[in-house]
Protein backbone atom coordinates (compact mmCIF):
# COMPACT_ATOMS: atom_id res chain seq x y z
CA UNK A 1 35.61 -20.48 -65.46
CA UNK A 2 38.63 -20.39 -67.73
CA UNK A 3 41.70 -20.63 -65.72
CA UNK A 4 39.95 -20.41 -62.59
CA UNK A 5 40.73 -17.78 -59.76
CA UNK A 6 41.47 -18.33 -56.43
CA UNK A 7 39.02 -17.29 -53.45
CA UNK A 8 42.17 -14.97 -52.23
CA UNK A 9 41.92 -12.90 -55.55
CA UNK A 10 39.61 -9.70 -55.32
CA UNK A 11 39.45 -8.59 -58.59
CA UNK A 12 37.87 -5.64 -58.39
CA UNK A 13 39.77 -3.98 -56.09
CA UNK A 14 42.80 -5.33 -57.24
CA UNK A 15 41.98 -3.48 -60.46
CA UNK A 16 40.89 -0.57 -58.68
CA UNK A 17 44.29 -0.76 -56.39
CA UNK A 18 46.45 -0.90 -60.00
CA UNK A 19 44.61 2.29 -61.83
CA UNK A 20 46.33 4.15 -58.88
CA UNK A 21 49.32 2.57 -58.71
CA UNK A 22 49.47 3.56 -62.55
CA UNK A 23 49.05 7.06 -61.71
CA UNK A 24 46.36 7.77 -64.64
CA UNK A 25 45.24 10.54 -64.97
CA UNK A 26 41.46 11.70 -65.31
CA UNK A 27 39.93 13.10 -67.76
CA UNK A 28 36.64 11.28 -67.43
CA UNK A 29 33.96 11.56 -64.69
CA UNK A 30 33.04 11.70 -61.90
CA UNK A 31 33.96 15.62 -61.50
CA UNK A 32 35.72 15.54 -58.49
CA UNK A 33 38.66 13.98 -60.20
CA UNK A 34 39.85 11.83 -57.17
CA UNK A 35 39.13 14.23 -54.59
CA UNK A 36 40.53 16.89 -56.09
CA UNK A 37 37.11 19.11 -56.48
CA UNK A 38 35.90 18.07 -53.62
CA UNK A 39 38.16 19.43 -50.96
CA UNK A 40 36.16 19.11 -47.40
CA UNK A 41 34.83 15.57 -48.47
CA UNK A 42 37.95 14.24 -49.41
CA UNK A 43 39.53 15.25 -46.23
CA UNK A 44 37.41 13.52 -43.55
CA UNK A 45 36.85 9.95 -45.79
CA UNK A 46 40.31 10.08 -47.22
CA UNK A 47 42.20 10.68 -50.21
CA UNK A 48 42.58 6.96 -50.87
CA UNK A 49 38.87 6.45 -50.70
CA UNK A 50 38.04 9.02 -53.09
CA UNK A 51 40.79 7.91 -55.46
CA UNK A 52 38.50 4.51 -56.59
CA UNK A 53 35.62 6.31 -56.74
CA UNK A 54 36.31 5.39 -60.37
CA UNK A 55 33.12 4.64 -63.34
CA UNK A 56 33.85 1.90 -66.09
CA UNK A 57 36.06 1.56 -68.70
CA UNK A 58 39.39 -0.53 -69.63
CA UNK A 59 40.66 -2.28 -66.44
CA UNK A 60 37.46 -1.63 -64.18
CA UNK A 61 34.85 -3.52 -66.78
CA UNK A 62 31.20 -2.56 -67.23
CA UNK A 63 28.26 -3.65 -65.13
CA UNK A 64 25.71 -4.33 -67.47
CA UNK A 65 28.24 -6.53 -69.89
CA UNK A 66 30.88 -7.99 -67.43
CA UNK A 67 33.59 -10.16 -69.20
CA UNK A 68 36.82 -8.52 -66.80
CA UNK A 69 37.54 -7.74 -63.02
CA UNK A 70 33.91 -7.42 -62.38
CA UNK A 71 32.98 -10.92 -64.35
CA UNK A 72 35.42 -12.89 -61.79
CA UNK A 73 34.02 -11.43 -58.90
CA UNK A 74 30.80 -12.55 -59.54
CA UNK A 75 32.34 -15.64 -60.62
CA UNK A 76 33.60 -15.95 -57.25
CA UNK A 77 31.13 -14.88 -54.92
CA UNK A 78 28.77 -17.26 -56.85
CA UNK A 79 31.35 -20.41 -55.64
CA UNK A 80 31.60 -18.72 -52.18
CA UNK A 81 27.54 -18.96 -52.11
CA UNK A 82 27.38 -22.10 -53.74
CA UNK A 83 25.16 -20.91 -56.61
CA UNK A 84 25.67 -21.03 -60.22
CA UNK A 85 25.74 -16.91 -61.09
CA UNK A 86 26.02 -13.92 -58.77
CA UNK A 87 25.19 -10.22 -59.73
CA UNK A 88 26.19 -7.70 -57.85
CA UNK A 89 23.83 -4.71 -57.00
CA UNK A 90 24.93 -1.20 -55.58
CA UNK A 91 20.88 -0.03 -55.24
CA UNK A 92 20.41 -2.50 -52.20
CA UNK A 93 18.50 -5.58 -51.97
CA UNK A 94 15.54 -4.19 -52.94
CA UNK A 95 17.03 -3.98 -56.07
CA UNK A 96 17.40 -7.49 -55.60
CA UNK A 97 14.32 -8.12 -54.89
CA UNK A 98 12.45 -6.37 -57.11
CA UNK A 99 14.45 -8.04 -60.34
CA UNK A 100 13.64 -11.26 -58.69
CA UNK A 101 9.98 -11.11 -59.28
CA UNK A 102 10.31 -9.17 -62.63
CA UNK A 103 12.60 -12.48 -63.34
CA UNK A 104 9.88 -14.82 -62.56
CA UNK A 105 6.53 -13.09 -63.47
CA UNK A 106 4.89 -11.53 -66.27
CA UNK A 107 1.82 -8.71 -65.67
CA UNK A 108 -1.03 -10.82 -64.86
CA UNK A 109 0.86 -13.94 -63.35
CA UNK A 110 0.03 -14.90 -60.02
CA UNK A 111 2.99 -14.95 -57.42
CA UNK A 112 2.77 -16.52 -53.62
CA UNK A 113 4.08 -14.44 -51.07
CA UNK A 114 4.07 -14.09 -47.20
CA UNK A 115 2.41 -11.27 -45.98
CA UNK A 116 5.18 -9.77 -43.96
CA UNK A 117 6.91 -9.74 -46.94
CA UNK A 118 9.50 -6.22 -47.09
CA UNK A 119 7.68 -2.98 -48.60
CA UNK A 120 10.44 -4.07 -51.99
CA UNK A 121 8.68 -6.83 -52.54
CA UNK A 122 4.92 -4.94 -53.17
CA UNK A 123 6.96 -2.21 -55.22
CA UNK A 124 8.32 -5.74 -57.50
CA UNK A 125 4.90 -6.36 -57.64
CA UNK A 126 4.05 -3.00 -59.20
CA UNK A 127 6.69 -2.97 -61.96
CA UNK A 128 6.18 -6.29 -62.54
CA UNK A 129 1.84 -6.70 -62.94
CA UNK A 130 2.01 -9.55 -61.32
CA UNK A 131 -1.51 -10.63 -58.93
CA UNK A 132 -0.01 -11.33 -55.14
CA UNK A 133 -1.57 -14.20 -53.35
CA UNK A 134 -0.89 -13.78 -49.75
CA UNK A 135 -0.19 -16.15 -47.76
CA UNK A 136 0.16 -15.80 -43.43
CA UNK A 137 3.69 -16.43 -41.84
CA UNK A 138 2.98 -17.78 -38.56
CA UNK A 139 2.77 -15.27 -35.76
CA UNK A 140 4.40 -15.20 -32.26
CA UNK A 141 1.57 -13.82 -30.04
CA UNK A 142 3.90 -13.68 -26.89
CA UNK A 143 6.31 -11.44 -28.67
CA UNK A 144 3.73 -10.12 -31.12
CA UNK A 145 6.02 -10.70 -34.29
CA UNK A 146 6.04 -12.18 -37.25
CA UNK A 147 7.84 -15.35 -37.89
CA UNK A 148 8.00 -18.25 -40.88
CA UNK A 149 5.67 -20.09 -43.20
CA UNK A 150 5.07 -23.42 -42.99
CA UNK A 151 5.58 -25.75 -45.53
CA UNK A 152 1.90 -26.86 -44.72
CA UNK A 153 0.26 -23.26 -45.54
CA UNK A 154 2.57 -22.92 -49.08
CA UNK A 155 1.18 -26.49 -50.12
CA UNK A 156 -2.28 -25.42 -49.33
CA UNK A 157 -1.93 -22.40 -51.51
CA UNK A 158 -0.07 -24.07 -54.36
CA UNK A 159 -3.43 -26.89 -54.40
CA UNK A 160 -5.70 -23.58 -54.91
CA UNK A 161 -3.17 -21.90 -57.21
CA UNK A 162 -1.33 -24.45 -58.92
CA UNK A 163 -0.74 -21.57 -61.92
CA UNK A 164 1.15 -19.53 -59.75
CA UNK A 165 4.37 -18.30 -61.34
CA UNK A 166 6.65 -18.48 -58.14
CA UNK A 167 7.04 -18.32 -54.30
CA UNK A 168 8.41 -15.41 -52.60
CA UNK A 169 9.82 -16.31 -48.94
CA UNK A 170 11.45 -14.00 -46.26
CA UNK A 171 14.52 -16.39 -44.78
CA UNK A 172 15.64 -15.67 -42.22
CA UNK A 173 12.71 -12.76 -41.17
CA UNK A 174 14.10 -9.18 -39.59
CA UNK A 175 13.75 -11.42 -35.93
CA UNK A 176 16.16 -14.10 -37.10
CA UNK A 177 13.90 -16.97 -37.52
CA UNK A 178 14.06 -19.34 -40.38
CA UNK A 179 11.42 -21.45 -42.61
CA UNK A 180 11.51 -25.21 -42.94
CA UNK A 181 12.98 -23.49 -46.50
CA UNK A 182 13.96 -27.31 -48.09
CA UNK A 183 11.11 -28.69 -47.49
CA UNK A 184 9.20 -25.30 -49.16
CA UNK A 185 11.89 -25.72 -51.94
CA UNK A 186 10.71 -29.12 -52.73
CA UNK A 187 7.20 -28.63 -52.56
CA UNK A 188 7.40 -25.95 -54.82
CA UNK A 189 9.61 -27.57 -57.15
CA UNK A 190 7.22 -30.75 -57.10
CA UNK A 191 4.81 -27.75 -59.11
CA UNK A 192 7.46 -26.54 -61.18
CA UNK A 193 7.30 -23.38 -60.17
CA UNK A 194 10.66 -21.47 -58.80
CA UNK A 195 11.23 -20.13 -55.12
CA UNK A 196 12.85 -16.61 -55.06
CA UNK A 197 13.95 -15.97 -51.72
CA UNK A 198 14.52 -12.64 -49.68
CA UNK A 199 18.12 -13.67 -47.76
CA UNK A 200 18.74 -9.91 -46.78
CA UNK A 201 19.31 -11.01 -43.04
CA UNK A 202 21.79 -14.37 -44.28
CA UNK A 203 24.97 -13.01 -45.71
CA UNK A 204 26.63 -15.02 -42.81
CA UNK A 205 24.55 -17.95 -43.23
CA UNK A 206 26.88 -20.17 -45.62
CA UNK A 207 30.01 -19.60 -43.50
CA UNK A 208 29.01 -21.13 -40.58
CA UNK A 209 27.43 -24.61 -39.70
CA UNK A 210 26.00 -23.39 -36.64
CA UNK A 211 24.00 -20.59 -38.37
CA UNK A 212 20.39 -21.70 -40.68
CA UNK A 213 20.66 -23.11 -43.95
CA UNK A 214 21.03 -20.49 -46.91
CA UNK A 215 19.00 -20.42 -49.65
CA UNK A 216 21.24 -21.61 -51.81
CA UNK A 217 22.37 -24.71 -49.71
CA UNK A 218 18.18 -25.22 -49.63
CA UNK A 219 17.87 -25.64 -53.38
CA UNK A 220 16.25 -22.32 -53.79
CA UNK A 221 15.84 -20.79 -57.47
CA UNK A 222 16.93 -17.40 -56.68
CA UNK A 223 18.12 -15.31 -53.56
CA UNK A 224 19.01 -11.89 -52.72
CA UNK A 225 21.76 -11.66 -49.84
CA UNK A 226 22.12 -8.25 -48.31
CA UNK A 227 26.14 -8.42 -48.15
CA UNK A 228 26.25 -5.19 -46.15
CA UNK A 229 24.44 -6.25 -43.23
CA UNK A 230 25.86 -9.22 -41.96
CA UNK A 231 28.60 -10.09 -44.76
CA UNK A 232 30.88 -6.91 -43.85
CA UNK A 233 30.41 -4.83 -47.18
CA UNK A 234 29.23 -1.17 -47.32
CA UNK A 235 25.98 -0.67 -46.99
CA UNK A 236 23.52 -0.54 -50.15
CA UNK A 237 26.08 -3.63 -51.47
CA UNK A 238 24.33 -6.51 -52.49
CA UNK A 239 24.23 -9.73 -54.60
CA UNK A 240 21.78 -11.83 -56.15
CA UNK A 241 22.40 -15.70 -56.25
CA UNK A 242 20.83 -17.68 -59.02
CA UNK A 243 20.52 -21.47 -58.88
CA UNK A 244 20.10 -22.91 -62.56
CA UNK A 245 16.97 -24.46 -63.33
CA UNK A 246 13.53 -22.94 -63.33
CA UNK A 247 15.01 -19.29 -63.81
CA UNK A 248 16.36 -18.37 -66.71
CA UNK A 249 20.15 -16.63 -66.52
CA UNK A 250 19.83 -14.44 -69.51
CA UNK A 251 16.02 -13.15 -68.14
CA UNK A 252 17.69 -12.46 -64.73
CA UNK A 253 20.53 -10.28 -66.33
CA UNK A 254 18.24 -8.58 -68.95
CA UNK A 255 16.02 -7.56 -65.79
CA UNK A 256 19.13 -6.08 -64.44
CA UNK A 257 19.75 -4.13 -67.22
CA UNK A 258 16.63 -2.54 -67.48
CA UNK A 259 16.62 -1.36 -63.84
CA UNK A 260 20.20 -1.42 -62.07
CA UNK A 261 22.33 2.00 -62.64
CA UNK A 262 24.86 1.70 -65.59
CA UNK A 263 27.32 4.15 -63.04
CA UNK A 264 27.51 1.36 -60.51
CA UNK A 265 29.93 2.90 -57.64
CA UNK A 266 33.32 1.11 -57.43
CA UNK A 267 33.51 1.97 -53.72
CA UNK A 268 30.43 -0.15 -53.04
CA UNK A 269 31.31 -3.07 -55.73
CA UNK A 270 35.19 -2.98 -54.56
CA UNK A 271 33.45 -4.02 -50.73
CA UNK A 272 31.47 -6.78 -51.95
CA UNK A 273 34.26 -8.26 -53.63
CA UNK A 274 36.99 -7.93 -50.67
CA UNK A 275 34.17 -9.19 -48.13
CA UNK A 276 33.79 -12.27 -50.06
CA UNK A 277 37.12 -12.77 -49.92
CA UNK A 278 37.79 -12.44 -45.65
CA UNK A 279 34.30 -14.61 -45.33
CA UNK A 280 35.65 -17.47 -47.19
CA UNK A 281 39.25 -17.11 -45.38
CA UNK A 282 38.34 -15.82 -41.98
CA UNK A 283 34.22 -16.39 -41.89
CA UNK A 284 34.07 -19.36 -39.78
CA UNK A 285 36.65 -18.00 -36.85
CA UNK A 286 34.95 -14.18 -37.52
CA UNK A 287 31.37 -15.83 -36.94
CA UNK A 288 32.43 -18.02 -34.22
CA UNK A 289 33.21 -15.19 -32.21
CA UNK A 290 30.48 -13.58 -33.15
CA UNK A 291 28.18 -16.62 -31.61
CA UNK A 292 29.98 -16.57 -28.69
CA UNK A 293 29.54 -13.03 -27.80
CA UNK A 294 25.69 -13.43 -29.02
CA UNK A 295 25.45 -15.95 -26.01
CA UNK A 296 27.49 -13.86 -23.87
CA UNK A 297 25.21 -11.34 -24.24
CA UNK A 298 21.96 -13.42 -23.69
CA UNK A 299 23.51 -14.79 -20.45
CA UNK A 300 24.43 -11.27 -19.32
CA UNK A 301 21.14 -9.85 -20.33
CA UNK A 302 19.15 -12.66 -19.05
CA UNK A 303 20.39 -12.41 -15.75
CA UNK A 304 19.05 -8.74 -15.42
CA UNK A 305 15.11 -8.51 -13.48
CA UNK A 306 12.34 -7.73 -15.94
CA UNK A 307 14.15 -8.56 -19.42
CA UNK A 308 14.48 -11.49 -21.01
CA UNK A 309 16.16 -12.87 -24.11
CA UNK A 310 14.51 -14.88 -26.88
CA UNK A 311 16.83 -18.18 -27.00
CA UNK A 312 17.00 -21.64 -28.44
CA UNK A 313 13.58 -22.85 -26.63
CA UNK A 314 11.46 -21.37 -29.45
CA UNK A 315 12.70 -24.16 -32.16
CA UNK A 316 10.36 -26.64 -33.40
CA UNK A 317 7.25 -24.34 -32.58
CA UNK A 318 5.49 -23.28 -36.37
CA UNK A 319 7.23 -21.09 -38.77
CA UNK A 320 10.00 -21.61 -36.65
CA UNK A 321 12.25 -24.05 -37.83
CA UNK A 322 15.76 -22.27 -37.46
CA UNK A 323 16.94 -19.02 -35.68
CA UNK A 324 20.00 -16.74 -35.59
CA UNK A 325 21.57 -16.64 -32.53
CA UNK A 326 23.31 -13.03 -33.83
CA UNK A 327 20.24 -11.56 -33.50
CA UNK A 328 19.35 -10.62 -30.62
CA UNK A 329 15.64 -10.13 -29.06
CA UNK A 330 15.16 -8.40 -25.91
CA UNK A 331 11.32 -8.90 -24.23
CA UNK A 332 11.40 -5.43 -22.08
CA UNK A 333 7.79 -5.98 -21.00
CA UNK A 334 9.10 -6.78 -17.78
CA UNK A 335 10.15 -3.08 -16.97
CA UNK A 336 7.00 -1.21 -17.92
CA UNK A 337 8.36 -0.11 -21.31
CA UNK A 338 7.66 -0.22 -24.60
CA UNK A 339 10.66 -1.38 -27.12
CA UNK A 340 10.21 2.24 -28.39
CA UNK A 341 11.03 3.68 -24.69
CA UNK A 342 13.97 1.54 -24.15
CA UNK A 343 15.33 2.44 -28.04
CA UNK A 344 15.02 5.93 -27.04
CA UNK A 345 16.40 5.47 -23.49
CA UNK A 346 19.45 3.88 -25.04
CA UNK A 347 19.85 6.04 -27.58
CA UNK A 348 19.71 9.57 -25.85
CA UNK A 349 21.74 8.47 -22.52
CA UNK A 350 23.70 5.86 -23.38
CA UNK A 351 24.61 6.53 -27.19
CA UNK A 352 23.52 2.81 -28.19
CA UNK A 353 21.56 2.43 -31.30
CA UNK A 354 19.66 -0.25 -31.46
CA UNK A 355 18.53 -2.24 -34.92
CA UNK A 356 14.73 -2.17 -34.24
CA UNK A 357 12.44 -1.75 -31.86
CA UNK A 358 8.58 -2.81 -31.34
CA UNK A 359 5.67 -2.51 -29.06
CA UNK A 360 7.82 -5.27 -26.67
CA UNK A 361 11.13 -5.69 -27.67
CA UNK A 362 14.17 -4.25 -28.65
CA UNK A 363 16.36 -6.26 -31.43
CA UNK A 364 20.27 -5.98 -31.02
CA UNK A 365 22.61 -7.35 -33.87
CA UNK A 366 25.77 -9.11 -32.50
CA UNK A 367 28.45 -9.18 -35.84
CA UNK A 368 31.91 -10.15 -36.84
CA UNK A 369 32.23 -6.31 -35.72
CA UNK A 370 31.68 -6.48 -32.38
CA UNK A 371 34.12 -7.23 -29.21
CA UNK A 372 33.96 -8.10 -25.62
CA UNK A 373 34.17 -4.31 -24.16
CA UNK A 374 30.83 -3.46 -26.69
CA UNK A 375 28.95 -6.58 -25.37
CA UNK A 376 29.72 -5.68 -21.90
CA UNK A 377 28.75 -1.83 -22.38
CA UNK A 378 25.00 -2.86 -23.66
CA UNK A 379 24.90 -5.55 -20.90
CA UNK A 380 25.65 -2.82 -18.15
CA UNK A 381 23.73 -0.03 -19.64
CA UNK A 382 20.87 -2.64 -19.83
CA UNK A 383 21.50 -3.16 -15.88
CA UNK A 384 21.17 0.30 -15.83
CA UNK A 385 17.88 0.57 -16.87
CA UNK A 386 16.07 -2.24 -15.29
CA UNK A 387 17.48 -0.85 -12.06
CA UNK A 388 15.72 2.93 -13.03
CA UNK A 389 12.27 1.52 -13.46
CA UNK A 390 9.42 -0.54 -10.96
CA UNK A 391 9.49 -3.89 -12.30
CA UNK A 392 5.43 -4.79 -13.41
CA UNK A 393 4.26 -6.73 -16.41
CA UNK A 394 2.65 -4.41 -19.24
CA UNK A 395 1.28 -5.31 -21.95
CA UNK A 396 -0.45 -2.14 -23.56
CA UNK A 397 -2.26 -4.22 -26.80
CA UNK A 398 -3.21 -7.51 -27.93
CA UNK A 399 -1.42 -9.23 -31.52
CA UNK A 400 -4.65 -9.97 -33.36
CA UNK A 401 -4.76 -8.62 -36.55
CA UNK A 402 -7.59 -7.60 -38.02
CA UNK A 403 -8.71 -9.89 -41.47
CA UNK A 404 -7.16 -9.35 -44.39
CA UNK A 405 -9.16 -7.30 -46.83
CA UNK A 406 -10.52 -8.87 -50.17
CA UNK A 407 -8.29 -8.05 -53.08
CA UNK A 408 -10.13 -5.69 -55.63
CA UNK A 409 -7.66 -4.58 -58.39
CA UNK A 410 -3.81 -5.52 -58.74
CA UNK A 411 -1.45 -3.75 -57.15
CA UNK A 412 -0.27 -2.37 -60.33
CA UNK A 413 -3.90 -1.05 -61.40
CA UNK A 414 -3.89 0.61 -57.80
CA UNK A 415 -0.25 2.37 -58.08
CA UNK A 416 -0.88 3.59 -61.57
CA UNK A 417 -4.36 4.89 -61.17
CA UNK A 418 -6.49 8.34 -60.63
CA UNK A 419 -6.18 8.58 -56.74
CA UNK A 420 -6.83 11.26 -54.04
CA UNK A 421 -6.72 11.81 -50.20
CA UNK A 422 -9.73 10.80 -47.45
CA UNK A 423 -9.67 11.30 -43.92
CA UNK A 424 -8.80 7.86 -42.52
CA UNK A 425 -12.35 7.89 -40.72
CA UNK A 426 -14.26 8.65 -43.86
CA UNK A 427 -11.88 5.70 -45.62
CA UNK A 428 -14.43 2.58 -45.20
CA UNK A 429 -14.94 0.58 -48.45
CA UNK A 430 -13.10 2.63 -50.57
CA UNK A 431 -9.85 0.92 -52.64
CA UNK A 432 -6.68 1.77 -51.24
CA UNK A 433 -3.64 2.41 -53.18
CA UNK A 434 -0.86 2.68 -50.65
CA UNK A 435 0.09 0.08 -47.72
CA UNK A 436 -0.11 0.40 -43.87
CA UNK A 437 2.49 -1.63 -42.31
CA UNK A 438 2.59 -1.65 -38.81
CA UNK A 439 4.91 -2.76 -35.54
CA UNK A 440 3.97 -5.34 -34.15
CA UNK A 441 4.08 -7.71 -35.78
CA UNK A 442 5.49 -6.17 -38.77
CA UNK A 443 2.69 -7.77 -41.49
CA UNK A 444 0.99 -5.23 -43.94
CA UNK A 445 -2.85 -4.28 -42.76
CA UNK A 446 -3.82 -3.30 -46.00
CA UNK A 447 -1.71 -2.65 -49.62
CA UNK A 448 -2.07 -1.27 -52.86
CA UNK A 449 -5.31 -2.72 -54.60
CA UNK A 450 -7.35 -3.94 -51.18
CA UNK A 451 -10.95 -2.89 -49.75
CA UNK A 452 -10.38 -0.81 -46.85
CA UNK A 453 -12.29 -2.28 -43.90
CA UNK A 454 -13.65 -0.24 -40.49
CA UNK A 455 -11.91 -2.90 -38.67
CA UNK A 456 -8.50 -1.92 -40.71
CA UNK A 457 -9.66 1.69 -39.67
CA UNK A 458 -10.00 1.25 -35.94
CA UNK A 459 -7.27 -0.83 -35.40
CA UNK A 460 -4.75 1.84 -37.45
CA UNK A 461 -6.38 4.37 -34.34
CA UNK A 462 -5.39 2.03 -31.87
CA UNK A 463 -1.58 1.97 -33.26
CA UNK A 464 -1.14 5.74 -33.02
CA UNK A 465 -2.62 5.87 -29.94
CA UNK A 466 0.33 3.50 -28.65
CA UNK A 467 2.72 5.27 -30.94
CA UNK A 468 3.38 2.15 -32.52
CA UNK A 469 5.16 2.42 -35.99
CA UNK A 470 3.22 3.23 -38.90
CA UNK A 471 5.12 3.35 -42.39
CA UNK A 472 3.54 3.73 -45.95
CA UNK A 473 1.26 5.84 -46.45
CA UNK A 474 2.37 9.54 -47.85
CA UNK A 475 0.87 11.31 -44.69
CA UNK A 476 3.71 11.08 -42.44
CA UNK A 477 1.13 11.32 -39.65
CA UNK A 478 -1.27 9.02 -41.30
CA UNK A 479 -5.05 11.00 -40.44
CA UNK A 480 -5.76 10.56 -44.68
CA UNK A 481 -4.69 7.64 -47.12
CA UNK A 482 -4.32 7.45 -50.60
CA UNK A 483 -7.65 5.56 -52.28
CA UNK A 484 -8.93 5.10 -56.53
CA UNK A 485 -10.73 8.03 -57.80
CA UNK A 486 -12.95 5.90 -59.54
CA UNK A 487 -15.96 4.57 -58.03
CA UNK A 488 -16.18 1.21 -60.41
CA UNK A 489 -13.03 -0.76 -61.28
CA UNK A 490 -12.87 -3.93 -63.06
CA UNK A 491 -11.08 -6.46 -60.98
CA UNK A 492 -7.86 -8.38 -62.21
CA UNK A 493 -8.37 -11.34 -63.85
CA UNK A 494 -12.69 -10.95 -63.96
CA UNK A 495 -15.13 -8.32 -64.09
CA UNK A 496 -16.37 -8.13 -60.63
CA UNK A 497 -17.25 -4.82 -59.66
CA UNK A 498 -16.93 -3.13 -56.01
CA UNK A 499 -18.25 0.70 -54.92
């Protein structure tokens, strides 16, 4: 840049911070005119917070042509992540996501991506046309979850598909754990073909050496870094980090364009900008403490009869290369409960919320948020409820998974055809156009433009009847799925044809 800011500047805010100090008054939108129209609202958030609730113009800039306040913030959250452009997002990263693969593939183009990939990802799919070919992360079959991909399984699918457009990888996954992602970078690169990564769960990554390598620092093409959940902005705050090379900038922000709001909230873009700022100043002695209470808290919980605490001893297994020690996975087996019992234990008599919880585990995030008294809390409460329950080993249903189905019509063909309801039972060989993702391990059993098998059928039966979570499907209590009207469709790219 052009007379180059420092990282202590936070432009946005700053320019939000001097349209008040101006005392302007507002005859524009939104309605509420600071607060003012919105009486019971204002009062419990604060006058100061409605006040730069603002929309763009002179002095705040314009999301969809930055060249002010909201230009250098990008400008400086790029440096702070080490890539060459960052866009700020207010619709999440699955905004982030989505514009990714829209960056990188046209309708028909093929695009490699991990089946556990985030329900954002199949929804980039749609709106982009492009032809998914999944690949398996490696699976945990102790703690029935989902972890990496190895660079092994991407460079067997880039010899069948050497066409493929680009390579979608989760880094780090919901659980923490991190790909061998330099090693996929290069690989992929050797092919020429870009490597977009989903970094919702690394925010925090770049700010401290103890924590995985970010996609950036990897070499990767393109990221998108949920800033809200472990960088300290407000949530649905994000960024997208682009890495020049194989992506083209000006596709990227014409992408953007097309799909990101043009009334981008201030509140939300003000965050991003001021949380930049305190990671690059404060990050490293924030995060440290962080790690420390992480292990803290492992000790403490580890200690307890009947839990235990996933820890450094699962490196160097497959599709395990790094971990997050800020995430923290609790194996309540040992009790006799289900991750779903303990969530709900917590929850209702302790007032703890967890992050997630599965068929065996319960996932607690440790962040520059929390203190000593918090850690100590969960560890006691935790006491608490090992010392309420018989201690036995349960384990209420086996990790396989059934195969994955054969691929009939693209995901976008499915979404955007004649469909209708079955019964779930009367489902068999019929074309689905919705996914089933279930807990554990968190990998799709079926999406949008698959053959829907028996086995995918009886194993769905055996989820409910553990009350495992099921998500996808419109039927919130998932006895009928969505499937093609028609019986004949021509599949995507030849003329195959399937009852």
């Amino acid at each position: 840049m052009a007379n180059k800011l420092s990282q202590d500047c936070t432009p946005i805010f700053n320019g939000l911070k001097k349209y008040i100090a101006d005392g302007t008054i507002p005859f524009h939108v939104p309605g509420h005119k600071q607060g003012r129209g919105l009486h019971e609202f204002r009062d419990f958030v604060g006058e100061q917070v409605m006040a730069i609730d603002l929309t763009c113009f002179a002095g705040t800039d314009n999301i969809c042509n930055p060249l002010d306040v909201i230009k250098e913030a990008q400008e400086l959250t790029a440096e702070a992540y080490g890539a060459d452009h960052a866009y700020f997002l207010v619709n999440g990263t699955t905004s982030g996501i989505q514009a990714m693969i829209m960056s990188v593939c046209q309708p028909g183009d093929k695009l490699i991506v991990p089946r556990n990939a985030h329900k954002s990802a199949i929804g980039g799919i749609i709106l982009s046309g492009a032809i998914p070919v999944y690949i398996q992360p490696e699976i945990d079959e102790d703690l029935g979850i989902a972890v990496g991909v190895t660079p092994e399984t991407l460079r067997r699918a880039l010899h069948e598909h050497p066409d493929a457009k680009g390579v979608f990888i989760v880094n780090p996954t919901y659980y923490g754990f991190t790909s061998n992602l330099k090693e996929i970078v290069k690989i992929a690169h050797n092919y020429d073909i870009p490597v977009i990564v989903d970094e919702a769960h690394g925010a925090h990554l770049p700010f401290h050496p103890d924590l995985p390598m970010s996609a950036m620092a990897a070499g990767a093409d393109l990221s998108a870094v949920s800033t809200h959940k472990m960088g300290g902005s407000l949530t649905q705050s994000s960024v997208l980090l682009l890495k020049k090379g194989l992506v083209d900038p000006k596709r990227v922000k014409a992408v953007l364009n097309l799909s990101q709001t043009t009334s981008p909230s201030y509140i939300l873009l003000a965050s991003i900008d001021v949380a930049r700022k305190q990671m690059v100043q404060q990050g490293h002695a924030m995060l440290s403490q962080a790690l420390e209470l992480a292990h803290y808290a492992r000790i403490g919980i580890n200690s307890i009869d009947g839990l235990a605490v996933v820890g450094d001893d699962q490196l160097g297994q497959p599709g395990r290369y790094g971990w997050d020690p800020t995430k923290l996975i609790v194996d309540v087996r040992g009790l006799g409960l289900s991750g779903f019992e303990v969530e709900t234990l917590l929850r209702r008599k302790y007032k703890i919320q967890v992050e997630l919880a599965d068929l065996y585990n319960v996932l607690f995030i440790i962040s520059i948020g929390d203190d000593r008294v918090m850690i100590d809390y969960l560890i006691n409460c935790m006491r608490d409820i090992a010392a309420d329950h018989t201690l036995k080993n349960v384990v209420k249903l086996p990790t396989y998974l059934p195969d994955p189905p054969e691929q009939v019509v693209s995901p976008q063909e499915a979404f955007y055809s004649d469909t209708r309801l079955v019964a779930l039972e009367d489902a068999e060989g019929k074309i689905c156009a919705e996914m089933i993702m279930a807990y554990p391990p968190g990998i799709p059993l079926i999406c949008p433009g698959e053959v829907i098998t028996q086995e995918i059928i009886d194993y769905v039966r055996v989820l409910k009847h553990e009350h495992c979570q099921l998500q996808g499907t419109e039927d919130p209590m998932m006895e009928r799925i969505k499937v093609l009207s028609r019986r004949f469709v021509l599949v995507q790219p030849s003329e195959t044809q399937v009852g």
